[in-house]
Protein backbone atom coordinates (compact mmCIF):
# COMPACT_ATOMS: atom_id res chain seq x y z
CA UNK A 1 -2.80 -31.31 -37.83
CA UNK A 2 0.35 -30.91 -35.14
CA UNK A 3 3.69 -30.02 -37.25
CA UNK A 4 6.77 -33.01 -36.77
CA UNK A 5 8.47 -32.99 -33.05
CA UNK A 6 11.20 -29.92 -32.99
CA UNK A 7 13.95 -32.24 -31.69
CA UNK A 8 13.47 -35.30 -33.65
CA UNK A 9 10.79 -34.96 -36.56
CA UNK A 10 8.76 -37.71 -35.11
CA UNK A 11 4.81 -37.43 -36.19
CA UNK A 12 3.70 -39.55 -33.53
CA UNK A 13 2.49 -37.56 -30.77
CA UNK A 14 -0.25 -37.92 -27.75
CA UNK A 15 -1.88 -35.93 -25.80
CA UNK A 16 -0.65 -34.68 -22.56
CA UNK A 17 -2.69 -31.60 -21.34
CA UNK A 18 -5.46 -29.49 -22.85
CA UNK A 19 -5.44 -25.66 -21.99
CA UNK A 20 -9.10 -24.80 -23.57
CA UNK A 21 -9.47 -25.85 -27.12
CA UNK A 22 -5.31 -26.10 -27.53
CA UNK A 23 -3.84 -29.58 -27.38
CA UNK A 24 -0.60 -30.13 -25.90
CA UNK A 25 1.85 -32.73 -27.39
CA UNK A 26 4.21 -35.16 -26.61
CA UNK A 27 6.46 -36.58 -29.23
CA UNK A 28 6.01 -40.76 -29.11
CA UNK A 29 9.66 -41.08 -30.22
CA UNK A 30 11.84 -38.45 -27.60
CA UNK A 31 9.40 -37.39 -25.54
CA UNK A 32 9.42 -33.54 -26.24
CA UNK A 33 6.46 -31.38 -25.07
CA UNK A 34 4.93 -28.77 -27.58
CA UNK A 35 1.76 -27.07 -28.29
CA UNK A 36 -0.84 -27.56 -31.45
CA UNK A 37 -0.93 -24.07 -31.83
CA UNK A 38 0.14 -22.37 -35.10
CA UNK A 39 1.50 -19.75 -33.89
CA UNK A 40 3.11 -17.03 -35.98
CA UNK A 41 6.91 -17.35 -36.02
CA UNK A 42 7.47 -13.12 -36.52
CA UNK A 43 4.41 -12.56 -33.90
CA UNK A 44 5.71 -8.79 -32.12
CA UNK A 45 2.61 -8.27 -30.74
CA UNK A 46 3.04 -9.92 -27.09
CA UNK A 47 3.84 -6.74 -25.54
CA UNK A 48 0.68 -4.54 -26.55
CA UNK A 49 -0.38 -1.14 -25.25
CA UNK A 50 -1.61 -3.05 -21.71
CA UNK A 51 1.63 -4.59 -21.10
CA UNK A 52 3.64 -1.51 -21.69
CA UNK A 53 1.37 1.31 -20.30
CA UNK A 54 0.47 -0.83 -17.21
CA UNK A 55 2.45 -1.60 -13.75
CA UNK A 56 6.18 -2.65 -14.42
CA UNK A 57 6.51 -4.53 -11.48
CA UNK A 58 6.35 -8.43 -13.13
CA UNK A 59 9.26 -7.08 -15.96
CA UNK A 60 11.18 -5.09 -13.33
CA UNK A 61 10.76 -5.55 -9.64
CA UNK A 62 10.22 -8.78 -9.61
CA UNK A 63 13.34 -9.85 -11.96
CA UNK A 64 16.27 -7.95 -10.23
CA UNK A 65 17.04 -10.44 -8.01
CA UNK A 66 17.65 -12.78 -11.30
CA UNK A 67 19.65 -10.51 -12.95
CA UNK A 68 22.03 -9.30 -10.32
CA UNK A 69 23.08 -12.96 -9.30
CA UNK A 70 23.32 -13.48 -13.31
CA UNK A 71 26.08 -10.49 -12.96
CA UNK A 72 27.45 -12.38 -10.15
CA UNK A 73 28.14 -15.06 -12.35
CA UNK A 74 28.73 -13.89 -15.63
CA UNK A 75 29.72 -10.25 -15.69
CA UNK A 76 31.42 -8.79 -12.64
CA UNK A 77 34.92 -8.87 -12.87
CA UNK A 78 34.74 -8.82 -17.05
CA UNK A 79 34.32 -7.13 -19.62
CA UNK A 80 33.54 -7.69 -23.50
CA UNK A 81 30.14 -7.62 -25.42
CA UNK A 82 26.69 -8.39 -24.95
CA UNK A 83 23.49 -9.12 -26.81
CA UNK A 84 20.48 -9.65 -25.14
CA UNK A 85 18.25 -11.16 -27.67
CA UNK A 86 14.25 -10.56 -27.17
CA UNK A 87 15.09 -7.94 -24.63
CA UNK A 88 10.99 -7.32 -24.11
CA UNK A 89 11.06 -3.65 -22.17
CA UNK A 90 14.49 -3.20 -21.98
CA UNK A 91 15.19 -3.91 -17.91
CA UNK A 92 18.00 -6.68 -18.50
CA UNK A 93 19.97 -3.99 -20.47
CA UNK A 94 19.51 -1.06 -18.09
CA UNK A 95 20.67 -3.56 -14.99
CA UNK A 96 23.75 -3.71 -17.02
CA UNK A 97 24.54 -0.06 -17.50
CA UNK A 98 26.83 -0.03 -14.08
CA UNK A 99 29.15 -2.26 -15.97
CA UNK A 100 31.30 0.03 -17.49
CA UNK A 101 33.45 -2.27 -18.86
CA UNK A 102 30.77 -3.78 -20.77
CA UNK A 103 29.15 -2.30 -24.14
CA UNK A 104 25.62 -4.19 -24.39
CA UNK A 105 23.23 -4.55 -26.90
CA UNK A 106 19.49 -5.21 -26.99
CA UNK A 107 17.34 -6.25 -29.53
CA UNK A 108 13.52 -6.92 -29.92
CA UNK A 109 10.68 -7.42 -32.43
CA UNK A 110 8.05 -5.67 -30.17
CA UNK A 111 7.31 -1.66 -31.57
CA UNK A 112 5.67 -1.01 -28.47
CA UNK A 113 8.56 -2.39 -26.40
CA UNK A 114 11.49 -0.83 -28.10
CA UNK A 115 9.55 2.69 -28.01
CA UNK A 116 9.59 1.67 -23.90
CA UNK A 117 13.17 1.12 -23.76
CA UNK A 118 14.04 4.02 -25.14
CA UNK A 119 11.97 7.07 -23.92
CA UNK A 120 10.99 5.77 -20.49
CA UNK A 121 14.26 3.77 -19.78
CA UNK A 122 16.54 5.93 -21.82
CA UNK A 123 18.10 3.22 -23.59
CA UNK A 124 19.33 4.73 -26.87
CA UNK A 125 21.67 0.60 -27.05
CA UNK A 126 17.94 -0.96 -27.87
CA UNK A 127 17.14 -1.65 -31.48
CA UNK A 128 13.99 -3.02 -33.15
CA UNK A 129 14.35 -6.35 -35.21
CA UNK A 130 12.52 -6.97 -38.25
CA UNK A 131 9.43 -9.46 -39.00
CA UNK A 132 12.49 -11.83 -39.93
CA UNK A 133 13.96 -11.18 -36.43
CA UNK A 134 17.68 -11.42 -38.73
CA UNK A 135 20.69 -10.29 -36.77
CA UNK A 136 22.97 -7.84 -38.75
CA UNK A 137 25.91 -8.36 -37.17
CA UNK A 138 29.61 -9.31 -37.71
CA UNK A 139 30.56 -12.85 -37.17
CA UNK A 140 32.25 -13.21 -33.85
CA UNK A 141 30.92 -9.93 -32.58
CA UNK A 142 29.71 -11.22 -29.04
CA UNK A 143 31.34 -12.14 -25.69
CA UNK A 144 27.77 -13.18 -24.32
CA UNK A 145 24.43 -13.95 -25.99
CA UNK A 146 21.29 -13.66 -23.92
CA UNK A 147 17.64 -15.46 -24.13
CA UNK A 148 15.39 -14.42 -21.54
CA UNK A 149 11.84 -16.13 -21.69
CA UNK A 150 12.51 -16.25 -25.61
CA UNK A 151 12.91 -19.64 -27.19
CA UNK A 152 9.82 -20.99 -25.70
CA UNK A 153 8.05 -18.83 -27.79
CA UNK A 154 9.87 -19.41 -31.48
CA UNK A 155 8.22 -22.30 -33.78
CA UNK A 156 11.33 -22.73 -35.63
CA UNK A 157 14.31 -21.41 -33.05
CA UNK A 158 17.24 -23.39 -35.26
CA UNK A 159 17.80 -20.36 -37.91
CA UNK A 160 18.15 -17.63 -34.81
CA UNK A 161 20.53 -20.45 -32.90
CA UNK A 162 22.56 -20.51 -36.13
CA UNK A 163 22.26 -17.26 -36.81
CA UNK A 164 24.20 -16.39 -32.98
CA UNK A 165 26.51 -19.26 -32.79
CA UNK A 166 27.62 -17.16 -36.30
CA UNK A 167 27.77 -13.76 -34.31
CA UNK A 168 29.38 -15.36 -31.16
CA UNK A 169 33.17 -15.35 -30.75
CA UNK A 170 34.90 -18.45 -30.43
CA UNK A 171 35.36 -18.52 -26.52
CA UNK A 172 31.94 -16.45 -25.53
CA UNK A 173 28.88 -17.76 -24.08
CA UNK A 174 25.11 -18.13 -24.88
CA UNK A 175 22.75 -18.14 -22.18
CA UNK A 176 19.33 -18.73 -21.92
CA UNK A 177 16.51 -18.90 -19.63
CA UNK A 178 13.51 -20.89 -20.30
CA UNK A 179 10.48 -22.90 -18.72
CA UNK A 180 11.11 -26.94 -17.46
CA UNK A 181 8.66 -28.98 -18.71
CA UNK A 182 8.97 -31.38 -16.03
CA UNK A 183 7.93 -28.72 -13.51
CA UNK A 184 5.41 -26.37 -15.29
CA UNK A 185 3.03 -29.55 -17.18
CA UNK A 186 2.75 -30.60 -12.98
CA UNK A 187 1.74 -27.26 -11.88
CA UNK A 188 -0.69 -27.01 -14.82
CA UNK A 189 -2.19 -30.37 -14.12
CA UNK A 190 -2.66 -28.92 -10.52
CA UNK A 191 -3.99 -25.95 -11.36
CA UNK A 192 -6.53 -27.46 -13.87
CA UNK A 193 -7.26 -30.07 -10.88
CA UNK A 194 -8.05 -27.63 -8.24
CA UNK A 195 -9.16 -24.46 -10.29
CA UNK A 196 -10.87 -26.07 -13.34
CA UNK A 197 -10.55 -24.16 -16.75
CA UNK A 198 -10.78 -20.73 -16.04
CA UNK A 199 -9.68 -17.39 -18.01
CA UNK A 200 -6.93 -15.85 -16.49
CA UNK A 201 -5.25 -18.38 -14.62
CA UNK A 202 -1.68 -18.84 -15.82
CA UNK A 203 -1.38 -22.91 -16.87
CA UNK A 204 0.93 -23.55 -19.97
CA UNK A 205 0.21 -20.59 -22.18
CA UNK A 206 -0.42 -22.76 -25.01
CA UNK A 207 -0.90 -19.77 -27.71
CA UNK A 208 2.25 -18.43 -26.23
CA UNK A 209 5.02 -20.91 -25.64
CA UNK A 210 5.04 -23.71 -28.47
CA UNK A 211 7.72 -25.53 -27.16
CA UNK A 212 7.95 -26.91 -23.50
CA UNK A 213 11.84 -27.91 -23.11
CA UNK A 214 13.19 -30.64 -20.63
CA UNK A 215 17.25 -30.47 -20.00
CA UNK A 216 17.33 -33.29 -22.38
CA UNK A 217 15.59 -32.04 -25.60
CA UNK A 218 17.32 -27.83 -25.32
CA UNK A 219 20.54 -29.97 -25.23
CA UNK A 220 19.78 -31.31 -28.72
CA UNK A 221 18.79 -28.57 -30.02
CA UNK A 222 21.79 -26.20 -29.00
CA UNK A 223 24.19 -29.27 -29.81
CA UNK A 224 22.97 -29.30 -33.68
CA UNK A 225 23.51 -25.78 -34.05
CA UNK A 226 26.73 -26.19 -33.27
CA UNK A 227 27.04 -25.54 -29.56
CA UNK A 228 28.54 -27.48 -26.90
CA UNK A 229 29.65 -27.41 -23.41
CA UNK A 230 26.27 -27.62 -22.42
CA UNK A 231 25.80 -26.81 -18.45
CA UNK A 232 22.84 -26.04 -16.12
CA UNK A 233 22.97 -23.41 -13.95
CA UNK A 234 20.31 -21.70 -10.82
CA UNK A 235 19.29 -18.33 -10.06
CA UNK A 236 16.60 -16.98 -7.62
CA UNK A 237 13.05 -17.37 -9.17
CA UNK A 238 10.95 -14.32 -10.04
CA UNK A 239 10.17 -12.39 -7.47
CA UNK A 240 6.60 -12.43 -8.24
CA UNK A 241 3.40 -15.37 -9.10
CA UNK A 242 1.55 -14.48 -11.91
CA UNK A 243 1.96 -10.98 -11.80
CA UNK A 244 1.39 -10.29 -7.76
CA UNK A 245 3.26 -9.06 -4.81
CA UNK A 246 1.42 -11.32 -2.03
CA UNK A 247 4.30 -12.20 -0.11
CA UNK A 248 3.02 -15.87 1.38
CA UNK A 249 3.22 -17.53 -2.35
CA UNK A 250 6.85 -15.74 -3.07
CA UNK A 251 8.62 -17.41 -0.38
CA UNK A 252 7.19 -20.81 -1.24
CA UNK A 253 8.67 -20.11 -4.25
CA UNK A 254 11.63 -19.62 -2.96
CA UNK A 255 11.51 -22.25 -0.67
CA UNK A 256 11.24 -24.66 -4.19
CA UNK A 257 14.23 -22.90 -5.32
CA UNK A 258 16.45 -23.57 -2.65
CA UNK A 259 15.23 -27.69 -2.98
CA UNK A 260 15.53 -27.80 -6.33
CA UNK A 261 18.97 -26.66 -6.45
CA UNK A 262 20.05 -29.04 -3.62
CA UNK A 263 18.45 -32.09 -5.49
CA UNK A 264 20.23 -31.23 -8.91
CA UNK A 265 23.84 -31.09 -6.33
CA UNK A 266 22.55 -34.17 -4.70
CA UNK A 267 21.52 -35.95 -8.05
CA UNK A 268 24.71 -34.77 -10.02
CA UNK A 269 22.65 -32.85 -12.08
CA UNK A 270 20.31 -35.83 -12.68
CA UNK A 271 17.42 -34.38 -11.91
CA UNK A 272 16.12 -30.34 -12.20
CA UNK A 273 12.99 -29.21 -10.82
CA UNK A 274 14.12 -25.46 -11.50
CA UNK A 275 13.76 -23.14 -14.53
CA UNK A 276 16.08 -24.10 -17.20
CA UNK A 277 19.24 -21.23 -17.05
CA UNK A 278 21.51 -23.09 -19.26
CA UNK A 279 24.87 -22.17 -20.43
CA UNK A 280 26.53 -23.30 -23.89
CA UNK A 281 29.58 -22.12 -26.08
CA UNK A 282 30.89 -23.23 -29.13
């Protein structure tokens, strides 16, 4: 039986896709998207041996782009403290090291990650959370908070969003990145059209990300954990599609980026076909 909608504890739900034998939900009441799937709320395992021993390219390469206009934006120029919450292998935190002027922080719940982070990137600032994933830290010890790819995958993300609005300072910033609903059920639907069912193929990740946010429903959530100031911001895509180089699919990619963004300008923010890179204080 599917657990109460996230965003508004509604119990009425319907169906809305089906990756293999994993139904995917939408609340009746506010429309939020989520997956049937139980999923462990301390899982560490998603980065096993294969994702750590094999080619970096998806986690590093292909994310650079992201990051430096994200230091565009957020870092050059300041200074402060930063957390980067779920920081996976580490590459966020070592794109930060030319900052100077910044002391950074990353934190993560995989074994086999942290171990990464710090004898192949050198990273002695990465520390391993526990089961809990509970952040020891003084209140107001952050100027920024970061959530890359993270909150899609938490059953219950209000105790961690409490838990940083306590260990953000009064003025700082969380930001996180996360997929859109609106655009990744479409491109599943495609996929599932033309392609079928097949293992391998990247749809939803049902047994992965439980919750599938639209601008609407991450802005509840951050507002009742105390955050406000809510904004939406863009940065380049991944440089990658599903894990590959192939140049042709990349620049259609970044063809979508460059429309999206114009349509959220021309629609006053109305409407977002991008990634969700939102921006919230307290």
């Amino acid at each position: 039986m599917a657990a109460d909608c996230l965003i508004c504890g509604g119990s009425s739900h319907r169906v809305v896709f089906q990756e293999f034998e994993v139904d995917i939900l939408r609340c009746r009441r506010c429309g939020h998207v989520f997956s049937s799937f139980q999923a462990d709320p301390h899982y560490s395992g998603y980065f096993g041996e294969g994702a750590v021993s094999g080619d970096q390219f998806w986690w590093n390469e292909a994310h650079q782009r992201m990051y430096a206009e994200f230091c565009e934006q957020f870092i050059v120029g300041k200074s402060g403290r930063l957390l980067d919450v779920g920081c996976g292998l580490g590459f966020f935190v070592k794109a930060l090291e030319p900052f100077r002027d910044w002391q950074t922080v990353g934190c993560e719940i995989s074994e086999a990650a942290v171990h990464f982070a710090r004898t192949s990137l050198g990273l002695n600032n990465v520390m391993r959370l526990d089961r809990t994933g509970a952040l020891d830290f003084p209140s107001h010890s952050f100027d920024i908070i970061t959530l890359w790819d993270v909150l899609e995958h938490l059953p219950c993300p209000d105790p961690l969003l409490e838990n940083l609005g306590a260990i953000l300072k009064e003025d700082g910033l969380l930001f996180l990145h996360t997929p859109n609903v609106q655009v990744q059920l479409l491109k599943a639907r495609l996929k599932k059209r033309l392609k079928g069912m097949q293992p391998g193929v990247h749809y939803l990740e049902a047994k992965d990300h439980v919750h599938l946010y639209s601008m609407r429903s991450i802005r509840r959530l951050l507002e009742r954990n105390g955050f406000s100031r809510i904004t939406f911001t863009h940065l380049h895509p991944i440089q990658g599609v599903a894990g590959s180089r192939r140049r042709v699919p990349i620049i259609v990619k970044n063809q979508w980026f460059w429309c999206a963004k114009a349509l959220f300008n021309f629609s006053f923010g109305l409407v977002n076909l991008d990634n969700l890179f939102v921006v919230a204080g307290k």
